[in-house]
PDB file of N, CA and C in Angstrom:
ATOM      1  N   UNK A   1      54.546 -32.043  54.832  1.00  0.00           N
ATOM      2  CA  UNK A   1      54.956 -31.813  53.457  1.00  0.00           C
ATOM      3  C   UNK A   1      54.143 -30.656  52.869  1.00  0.00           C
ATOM      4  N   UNK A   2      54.633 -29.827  52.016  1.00  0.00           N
ATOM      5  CA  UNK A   2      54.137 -28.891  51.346  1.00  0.00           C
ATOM      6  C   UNK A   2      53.372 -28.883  50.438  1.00  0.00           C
ATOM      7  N   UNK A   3      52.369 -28.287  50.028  1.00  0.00           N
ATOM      8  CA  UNK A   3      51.746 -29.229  48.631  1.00  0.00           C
ATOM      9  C   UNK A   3      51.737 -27.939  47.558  1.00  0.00           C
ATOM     10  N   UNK A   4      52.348 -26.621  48.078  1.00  0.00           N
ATOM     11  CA  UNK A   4      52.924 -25.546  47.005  1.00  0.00           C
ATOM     12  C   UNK A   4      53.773 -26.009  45.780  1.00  0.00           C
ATOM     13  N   UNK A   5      53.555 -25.577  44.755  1.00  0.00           N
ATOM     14  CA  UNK A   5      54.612 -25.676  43.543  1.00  0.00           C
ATOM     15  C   UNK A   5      55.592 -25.099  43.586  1.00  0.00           C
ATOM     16  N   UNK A   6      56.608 -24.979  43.218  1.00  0.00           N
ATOM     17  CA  UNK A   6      57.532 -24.434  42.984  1.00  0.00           C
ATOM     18  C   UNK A   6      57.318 -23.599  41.898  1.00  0.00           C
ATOM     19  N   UNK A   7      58.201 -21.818  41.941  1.00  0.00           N
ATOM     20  CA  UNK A   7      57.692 -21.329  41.202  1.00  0.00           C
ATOM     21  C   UNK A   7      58.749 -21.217  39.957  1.00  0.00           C
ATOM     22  N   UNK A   8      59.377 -21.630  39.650  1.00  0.00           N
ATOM     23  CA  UNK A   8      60.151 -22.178  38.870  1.00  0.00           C
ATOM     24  C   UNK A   8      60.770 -23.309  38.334  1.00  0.00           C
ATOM     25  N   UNK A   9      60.982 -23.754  37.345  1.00  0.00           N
ATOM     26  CA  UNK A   9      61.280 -25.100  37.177  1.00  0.00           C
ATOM     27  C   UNK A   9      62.781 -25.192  36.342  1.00  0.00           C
ATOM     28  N   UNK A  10      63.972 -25.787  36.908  1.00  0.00           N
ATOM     29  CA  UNK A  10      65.174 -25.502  36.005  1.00  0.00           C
ATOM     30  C   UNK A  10      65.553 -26.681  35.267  1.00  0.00           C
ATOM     31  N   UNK A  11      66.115 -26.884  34.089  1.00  0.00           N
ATOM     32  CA  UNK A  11      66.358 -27.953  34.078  1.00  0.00           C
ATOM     33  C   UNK A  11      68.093 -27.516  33.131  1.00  0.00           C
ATOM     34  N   UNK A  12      69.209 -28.457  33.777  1.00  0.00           N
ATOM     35  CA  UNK A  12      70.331 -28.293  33.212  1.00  0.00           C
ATOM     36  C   UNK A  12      70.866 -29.363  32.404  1.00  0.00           C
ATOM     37  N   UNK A  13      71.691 -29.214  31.204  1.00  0.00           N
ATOM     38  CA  UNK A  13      72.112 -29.799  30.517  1.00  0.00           C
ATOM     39  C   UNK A  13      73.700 -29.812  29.766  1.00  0.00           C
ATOM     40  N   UNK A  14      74.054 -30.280  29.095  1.00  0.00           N
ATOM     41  CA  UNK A  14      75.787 -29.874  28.516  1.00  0.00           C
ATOM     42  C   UNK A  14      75.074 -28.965  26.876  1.00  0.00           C
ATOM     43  N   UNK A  15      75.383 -27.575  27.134  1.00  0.00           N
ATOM     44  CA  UNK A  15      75.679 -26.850  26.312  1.00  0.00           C
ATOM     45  C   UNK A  15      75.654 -27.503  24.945  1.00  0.00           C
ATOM     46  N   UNK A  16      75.076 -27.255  24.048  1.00  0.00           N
ATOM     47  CA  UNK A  16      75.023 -27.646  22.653  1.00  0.00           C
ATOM     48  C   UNK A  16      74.961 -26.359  21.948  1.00  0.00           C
ATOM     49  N   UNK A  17      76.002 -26.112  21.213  1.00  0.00           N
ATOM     50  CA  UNK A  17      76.580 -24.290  20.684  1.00  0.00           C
ATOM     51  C   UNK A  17      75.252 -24.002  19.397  1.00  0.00           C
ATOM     52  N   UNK A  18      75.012 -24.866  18.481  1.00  0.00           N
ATOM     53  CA  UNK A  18      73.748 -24.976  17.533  1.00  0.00           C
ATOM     54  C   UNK A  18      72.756 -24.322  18.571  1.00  0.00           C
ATOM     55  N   UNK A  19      72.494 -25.314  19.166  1.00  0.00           N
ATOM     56  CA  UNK A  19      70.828 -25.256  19.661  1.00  0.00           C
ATOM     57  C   UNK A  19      70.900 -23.304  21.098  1.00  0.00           C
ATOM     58  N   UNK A  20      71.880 -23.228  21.569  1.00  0.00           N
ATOM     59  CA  UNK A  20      71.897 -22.636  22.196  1.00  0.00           C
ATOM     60  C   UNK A  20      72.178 -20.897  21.628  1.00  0.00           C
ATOM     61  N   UNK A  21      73.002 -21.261  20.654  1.00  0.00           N
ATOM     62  CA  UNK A  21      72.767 -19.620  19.882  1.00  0.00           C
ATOM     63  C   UNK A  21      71.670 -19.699  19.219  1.00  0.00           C
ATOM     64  N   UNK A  22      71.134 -20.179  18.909  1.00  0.00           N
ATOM     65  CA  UNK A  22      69.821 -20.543  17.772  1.00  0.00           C
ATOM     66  C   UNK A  22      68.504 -19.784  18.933  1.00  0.00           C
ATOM     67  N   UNK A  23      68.667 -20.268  20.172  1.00  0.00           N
ATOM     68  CA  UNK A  23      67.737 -20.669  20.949  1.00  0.00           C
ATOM     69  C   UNK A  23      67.674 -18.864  21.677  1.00  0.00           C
ATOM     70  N   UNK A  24      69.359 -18.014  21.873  1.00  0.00           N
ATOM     71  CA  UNK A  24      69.114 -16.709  22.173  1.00  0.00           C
ATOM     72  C   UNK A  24      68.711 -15.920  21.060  1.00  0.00           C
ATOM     73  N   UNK A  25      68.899 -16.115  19.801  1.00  0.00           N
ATOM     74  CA  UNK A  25      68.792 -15.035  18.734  1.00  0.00           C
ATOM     75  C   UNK A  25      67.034 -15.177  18.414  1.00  0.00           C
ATOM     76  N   UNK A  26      66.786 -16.259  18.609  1.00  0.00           N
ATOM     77  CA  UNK A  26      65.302 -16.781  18.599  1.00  0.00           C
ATOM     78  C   UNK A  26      64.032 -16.618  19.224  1.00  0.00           C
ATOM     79  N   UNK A  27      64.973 -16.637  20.864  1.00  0.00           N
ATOM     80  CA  UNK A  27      63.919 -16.704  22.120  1.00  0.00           C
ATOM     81  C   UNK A  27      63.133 -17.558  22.055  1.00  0.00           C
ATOM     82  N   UNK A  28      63.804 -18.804  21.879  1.00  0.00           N
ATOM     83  CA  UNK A  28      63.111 -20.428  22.346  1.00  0.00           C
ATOM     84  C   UNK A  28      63.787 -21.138  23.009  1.00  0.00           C
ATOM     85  N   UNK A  29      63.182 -22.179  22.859  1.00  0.00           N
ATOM     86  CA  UNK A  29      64.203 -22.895  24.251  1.00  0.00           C
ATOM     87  C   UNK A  29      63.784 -24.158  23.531  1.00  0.00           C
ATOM     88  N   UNK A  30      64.464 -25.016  23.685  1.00  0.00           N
ATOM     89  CA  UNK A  30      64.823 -26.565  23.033  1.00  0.00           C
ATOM     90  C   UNK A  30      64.513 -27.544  23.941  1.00  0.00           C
ATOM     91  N   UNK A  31      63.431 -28.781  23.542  1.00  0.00           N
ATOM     92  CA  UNK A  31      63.447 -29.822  24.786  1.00  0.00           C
ATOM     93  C   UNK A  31      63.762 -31.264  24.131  1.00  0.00           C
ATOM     94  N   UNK A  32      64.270 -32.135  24.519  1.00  0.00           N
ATOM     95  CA  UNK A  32      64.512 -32.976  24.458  1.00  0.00           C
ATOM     96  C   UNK A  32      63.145 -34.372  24.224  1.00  0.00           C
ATOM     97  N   UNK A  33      63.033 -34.895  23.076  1.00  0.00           N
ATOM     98  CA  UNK A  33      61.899 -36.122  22.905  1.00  0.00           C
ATOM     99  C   UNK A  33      61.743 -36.897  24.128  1.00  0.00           C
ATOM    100  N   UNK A  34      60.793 -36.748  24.719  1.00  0.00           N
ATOM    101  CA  UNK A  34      60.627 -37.601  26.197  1.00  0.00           C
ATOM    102  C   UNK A  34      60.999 -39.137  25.812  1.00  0.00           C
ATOM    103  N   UNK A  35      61.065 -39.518  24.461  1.00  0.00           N
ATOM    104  CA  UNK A  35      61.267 -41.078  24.101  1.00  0.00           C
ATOM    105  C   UNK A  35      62.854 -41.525  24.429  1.00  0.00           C
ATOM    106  N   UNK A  36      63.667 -39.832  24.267  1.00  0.00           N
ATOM    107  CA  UNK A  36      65.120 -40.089  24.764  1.00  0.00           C
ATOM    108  C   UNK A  36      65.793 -39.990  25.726  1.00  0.00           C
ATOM    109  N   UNK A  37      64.611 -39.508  26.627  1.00  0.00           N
ATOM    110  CA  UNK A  37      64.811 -39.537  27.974  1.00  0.00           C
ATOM    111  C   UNK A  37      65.463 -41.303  28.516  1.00  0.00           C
ATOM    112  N   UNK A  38      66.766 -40.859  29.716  1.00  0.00           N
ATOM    113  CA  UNK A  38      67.447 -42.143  30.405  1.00  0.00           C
ATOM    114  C   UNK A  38      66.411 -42.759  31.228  1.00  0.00           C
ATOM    115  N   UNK A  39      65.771 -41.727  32.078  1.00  0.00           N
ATOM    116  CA  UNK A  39      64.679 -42.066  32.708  1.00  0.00           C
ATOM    117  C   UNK A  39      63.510 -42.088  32.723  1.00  0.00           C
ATOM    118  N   UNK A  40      62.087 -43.031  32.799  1.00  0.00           N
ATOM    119  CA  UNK A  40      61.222 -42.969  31.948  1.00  0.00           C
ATOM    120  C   UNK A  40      59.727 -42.239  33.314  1.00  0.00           C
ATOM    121  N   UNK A  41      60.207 -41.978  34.396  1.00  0.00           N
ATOM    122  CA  UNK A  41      59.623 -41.359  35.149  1.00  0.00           C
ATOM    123  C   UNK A  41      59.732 -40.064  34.672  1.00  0.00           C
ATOM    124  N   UNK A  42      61.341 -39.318  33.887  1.00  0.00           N
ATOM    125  CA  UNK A  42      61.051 -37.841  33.545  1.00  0.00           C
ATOM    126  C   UNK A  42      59.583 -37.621  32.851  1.00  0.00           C
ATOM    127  N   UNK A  43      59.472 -38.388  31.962  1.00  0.00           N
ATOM    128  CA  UNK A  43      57.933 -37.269  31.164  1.00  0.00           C
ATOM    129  C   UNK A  43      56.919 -38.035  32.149  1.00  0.00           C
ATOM    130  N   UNK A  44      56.650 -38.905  33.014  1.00  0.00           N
ATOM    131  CA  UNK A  44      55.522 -38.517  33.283  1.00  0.00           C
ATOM    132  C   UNK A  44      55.458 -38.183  34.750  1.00  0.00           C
ATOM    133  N   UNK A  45      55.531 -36.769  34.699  1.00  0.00           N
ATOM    134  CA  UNK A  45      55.007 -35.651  35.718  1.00  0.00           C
ATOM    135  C   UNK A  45      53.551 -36.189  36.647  1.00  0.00           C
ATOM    136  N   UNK A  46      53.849 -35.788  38.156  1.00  0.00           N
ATOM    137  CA  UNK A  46      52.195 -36.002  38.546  1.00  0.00           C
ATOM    138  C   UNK A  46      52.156 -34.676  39.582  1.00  0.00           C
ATOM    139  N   UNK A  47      50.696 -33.914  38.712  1.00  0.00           N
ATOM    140  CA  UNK A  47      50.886 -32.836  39.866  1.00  0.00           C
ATOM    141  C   UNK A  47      49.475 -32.875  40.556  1.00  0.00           C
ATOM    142  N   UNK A  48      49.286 -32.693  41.889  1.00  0.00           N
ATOM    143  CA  UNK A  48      48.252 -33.080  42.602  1.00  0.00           C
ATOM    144  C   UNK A  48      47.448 -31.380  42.770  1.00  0.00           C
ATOM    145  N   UNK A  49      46.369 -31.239  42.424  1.00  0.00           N
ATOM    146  CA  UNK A  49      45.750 -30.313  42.573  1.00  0.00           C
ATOM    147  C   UNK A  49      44.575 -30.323  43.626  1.00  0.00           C
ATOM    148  N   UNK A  50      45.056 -29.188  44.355  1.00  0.00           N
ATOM    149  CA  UNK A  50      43.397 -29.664  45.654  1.00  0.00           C
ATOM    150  C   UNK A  50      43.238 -28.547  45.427  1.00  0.00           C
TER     151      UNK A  50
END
């Protein structure tokens, strides 16, 4: 197994026209309350550093 990161991280979603023109005219990006997350492993991340 690899223990490199990945050097990018994507995450996809269904288009929301508000948040997404808001988000190019802006240059931000929108995240979602980890409390509304379906799955409760999404927010907690484990990254192993050696």
């Amino acid at each position: 197994m690899s223990s490199s990161l990945p050097q990018y991280l994507y995450k996809y979603s269904r288009p929301n026209e508000d948040r997404l023109l808001s988000g190019i005219k802006n240059e931000t990006v929108w995240a979602e309350n980890p409390n509304d997350f379906n799955d409760p492993f999404d927010c907690a991340p484990f990254i192993e550093k050696n």
